[in-house]
N, C-alpha and C. Protein backbone atom coordinates (compact mmCIF):
# COMPACT_ATOMS: atom_id res chain seq x y z
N UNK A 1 139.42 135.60 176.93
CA UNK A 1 140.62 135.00 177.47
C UNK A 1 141.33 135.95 178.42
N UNK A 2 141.06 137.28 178.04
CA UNK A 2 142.13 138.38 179.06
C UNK A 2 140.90 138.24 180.14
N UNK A 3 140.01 137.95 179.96
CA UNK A 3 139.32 138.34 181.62
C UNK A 3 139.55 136.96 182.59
N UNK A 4 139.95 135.70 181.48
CA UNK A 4 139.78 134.62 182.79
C UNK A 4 141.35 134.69 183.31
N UNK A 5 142.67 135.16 182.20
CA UNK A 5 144.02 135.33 182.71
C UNK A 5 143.63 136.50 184.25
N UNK A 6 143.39 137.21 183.72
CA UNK A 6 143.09 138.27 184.72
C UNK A 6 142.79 137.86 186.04
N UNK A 7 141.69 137.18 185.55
CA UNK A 7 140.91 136.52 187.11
C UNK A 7 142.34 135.30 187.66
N UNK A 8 142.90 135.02 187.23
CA UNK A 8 144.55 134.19 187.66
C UNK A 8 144.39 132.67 187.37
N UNK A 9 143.64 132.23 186.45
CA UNK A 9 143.47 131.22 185.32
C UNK A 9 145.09 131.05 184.79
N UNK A 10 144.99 129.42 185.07
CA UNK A 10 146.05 128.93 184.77
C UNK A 10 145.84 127.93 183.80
N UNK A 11 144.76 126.96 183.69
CA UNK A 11 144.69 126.64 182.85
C UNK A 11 142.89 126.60 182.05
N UNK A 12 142.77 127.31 180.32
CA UNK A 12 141.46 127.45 180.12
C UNK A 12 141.00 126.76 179.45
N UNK A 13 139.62 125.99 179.43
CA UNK A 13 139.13 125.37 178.37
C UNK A 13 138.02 126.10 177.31
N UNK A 14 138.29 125.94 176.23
CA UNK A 14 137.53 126.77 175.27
C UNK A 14 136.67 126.06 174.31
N UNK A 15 135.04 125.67 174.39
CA UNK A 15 134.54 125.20 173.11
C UNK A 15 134.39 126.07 172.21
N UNK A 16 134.75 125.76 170.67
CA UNK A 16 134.51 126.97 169.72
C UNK A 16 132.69 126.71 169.08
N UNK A 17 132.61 125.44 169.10
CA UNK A 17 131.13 125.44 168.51
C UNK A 17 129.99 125.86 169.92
N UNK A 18 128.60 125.79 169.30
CA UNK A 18 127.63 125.97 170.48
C UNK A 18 127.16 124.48 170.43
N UNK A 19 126.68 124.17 171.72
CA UNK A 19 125.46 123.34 172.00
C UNK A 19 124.89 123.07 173.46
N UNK A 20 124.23 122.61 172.70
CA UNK A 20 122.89 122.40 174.56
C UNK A 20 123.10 121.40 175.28
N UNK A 21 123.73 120.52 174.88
CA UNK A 21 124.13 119.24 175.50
C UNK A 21 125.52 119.43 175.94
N UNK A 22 125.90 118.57 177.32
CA UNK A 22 127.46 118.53 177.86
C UNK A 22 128.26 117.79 176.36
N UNK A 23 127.30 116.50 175.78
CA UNK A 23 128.24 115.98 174.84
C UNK A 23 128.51 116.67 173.82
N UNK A 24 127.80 118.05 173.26
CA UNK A 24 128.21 118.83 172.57
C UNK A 24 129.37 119.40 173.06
N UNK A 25 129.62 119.84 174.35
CA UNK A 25 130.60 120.79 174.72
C UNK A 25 131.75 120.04 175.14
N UNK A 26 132.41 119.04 174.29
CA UNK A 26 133.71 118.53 174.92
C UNK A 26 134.67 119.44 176.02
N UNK A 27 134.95 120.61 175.45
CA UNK A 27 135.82 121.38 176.40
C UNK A 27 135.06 121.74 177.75
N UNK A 28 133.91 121.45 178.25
CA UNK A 28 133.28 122.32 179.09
C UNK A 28 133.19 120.51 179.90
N UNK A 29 133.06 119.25 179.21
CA UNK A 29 133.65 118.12 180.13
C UNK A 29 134.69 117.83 180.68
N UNK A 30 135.95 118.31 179.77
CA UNK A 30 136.93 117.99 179.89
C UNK A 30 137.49 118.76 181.11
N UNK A 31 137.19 120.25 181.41
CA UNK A 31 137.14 121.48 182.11
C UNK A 31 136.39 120.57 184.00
N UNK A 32 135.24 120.17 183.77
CA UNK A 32 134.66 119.62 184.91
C UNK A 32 135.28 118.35 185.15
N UNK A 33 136.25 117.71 184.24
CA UNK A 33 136.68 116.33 184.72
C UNK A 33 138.04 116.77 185.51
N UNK A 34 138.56 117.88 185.16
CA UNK A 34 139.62 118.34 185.51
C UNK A 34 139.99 118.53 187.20
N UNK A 35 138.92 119.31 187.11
CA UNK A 35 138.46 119.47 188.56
C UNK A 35 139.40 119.09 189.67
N UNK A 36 140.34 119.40 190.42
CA UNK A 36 140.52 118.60 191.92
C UNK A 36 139.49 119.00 193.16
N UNK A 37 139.13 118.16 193.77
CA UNK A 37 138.50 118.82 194.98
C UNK A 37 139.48 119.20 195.81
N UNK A 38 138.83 120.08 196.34
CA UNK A 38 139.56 121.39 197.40
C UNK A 38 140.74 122.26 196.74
N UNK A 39 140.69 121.66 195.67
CA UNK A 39 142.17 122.44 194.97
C UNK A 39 141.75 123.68 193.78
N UNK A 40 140.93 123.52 193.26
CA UNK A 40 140.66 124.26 191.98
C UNK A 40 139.22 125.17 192.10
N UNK A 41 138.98 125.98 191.17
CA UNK A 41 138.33 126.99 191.68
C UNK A 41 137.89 127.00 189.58
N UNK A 42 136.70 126.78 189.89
CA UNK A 42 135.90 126.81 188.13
C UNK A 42 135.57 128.60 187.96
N UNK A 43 136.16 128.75 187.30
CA UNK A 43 135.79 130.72 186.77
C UNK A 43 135.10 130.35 185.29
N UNK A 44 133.94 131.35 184.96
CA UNK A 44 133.11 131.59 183.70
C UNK A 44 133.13 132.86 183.78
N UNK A 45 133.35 133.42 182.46
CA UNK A 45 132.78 134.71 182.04
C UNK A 45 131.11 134.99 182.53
N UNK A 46 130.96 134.17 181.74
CA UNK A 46 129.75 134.49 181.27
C UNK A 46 128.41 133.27 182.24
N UNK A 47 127.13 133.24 183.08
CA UNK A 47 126.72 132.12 183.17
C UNK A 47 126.34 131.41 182.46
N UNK A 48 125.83 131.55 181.50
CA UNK A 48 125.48 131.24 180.21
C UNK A 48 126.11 130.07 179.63
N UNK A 49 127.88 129.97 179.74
CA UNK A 49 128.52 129.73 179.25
C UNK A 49 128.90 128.40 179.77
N UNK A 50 128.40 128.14 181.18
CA UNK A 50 128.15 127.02 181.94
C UNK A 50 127.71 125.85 181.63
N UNK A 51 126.14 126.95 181.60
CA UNK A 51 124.80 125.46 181.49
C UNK A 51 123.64 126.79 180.67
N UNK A 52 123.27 125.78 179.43
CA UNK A 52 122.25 126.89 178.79
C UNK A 52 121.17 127.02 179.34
N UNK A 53 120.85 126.33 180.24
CA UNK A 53 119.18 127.07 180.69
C UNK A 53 119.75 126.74 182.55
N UNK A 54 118.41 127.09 183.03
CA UNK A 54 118.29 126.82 184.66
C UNK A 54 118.84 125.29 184.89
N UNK A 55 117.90 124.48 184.25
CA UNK A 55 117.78 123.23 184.14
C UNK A 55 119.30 122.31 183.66
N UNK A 56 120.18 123.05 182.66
CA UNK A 56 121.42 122.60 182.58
C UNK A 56 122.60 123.25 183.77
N UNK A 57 121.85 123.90 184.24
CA UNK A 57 123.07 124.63 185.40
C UNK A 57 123.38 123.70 186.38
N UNK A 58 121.77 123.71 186.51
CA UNK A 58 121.52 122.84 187.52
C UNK A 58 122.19 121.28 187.84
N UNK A 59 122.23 120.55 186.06
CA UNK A 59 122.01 119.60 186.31
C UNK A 59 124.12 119.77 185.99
N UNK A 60 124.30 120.32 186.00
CA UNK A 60 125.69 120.42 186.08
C UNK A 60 126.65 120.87 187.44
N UNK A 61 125.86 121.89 188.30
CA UNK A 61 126.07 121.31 190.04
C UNK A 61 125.89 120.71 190.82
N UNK A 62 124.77 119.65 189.81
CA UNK A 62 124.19 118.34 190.44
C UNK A 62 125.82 117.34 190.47
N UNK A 63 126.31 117.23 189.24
CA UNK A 63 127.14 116.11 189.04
C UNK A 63 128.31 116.95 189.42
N UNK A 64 128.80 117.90 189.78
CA UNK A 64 130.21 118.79 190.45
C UNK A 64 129.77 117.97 191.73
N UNK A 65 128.68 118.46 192.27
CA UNK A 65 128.53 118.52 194.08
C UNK A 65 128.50 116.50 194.25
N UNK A 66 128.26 115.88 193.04
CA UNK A 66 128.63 114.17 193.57
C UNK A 66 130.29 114.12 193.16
N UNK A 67 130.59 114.31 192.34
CA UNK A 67 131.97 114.08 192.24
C UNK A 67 133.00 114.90 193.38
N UNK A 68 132.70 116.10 193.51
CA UNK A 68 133.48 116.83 194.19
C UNK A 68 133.45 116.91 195.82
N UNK A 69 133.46 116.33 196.59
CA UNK A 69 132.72 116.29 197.98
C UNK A 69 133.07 118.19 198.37
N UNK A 70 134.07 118.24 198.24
CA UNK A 70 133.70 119.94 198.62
C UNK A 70 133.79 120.94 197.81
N UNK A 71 132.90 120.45 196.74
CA UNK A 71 132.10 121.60 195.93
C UNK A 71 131.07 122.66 196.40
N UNK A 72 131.81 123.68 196.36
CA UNK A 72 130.88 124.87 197.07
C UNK A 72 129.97 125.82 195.70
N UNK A 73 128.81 125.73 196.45
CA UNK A 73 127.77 126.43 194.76
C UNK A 73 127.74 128.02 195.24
N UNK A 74 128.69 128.61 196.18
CA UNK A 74 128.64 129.60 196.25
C UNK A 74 129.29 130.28 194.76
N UNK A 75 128.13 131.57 194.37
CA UNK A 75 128.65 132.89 193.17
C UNK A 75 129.03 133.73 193.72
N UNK A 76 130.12 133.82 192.76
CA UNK A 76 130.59 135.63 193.03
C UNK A 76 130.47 136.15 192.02
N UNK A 77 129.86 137.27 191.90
CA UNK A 77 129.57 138.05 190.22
C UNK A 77 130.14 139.34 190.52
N UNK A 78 130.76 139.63 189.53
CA UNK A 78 131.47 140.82 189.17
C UNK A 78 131.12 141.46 188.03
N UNK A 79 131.40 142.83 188.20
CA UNK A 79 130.74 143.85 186.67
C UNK A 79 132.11 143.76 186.64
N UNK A 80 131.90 144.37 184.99
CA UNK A 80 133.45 144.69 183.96
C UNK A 80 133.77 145.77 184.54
N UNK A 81 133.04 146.90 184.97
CA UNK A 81 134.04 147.89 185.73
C UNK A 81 134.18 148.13 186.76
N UNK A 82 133.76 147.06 187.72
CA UNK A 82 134.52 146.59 189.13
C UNK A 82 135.98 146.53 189.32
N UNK A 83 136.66 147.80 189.93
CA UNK A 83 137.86 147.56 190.16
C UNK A 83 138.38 146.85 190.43
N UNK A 84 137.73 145.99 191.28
CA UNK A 84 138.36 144.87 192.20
C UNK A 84 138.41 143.83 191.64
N UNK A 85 138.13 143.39 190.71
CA UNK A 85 137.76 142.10 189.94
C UNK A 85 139.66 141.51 189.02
């Protein structure tokens, strides 16, 4: 939680259980329904924490980039002891 405040997270969604499916992860739908286009900016710790394999990442910038018309799949990755972060 201090790294997504940090990053200037205003508002966070948190699932406490695991699963492989979006319908497992209510908070991680609720988080992508949230969404405004051109307005909001999705931060993860972790990628992992996204989509559990290639194949769920994927199929989760599949449905951002239809809903969102200017959904950009550009990453920015940062280390923990990147000053700049």
């Amino acid at each position: 939680m201090d790294a997504l405040e940090g990053a200037g997270c205003v508002k966070v969604f948190v699932d406490v259980a695991s699963g492989k499916r979006l319908a497992g992860r209510p908070q991680l739908a609720e988080a992508l329904k949230y969404l405004r286009d051109g307005e909001d900016t999705l931060v993860v710790t972790k990628l992992d924490r996204l989509g559990r394999s290639v194949k769920n990442l994927k199929s989760v910038a599949d449905q951002l980039s239809q809903r969102l018309p200017h959904f950009d799949r550009h990453l920015h990755v940062t280390r923990k002891d990147d000053p700049e972060r």
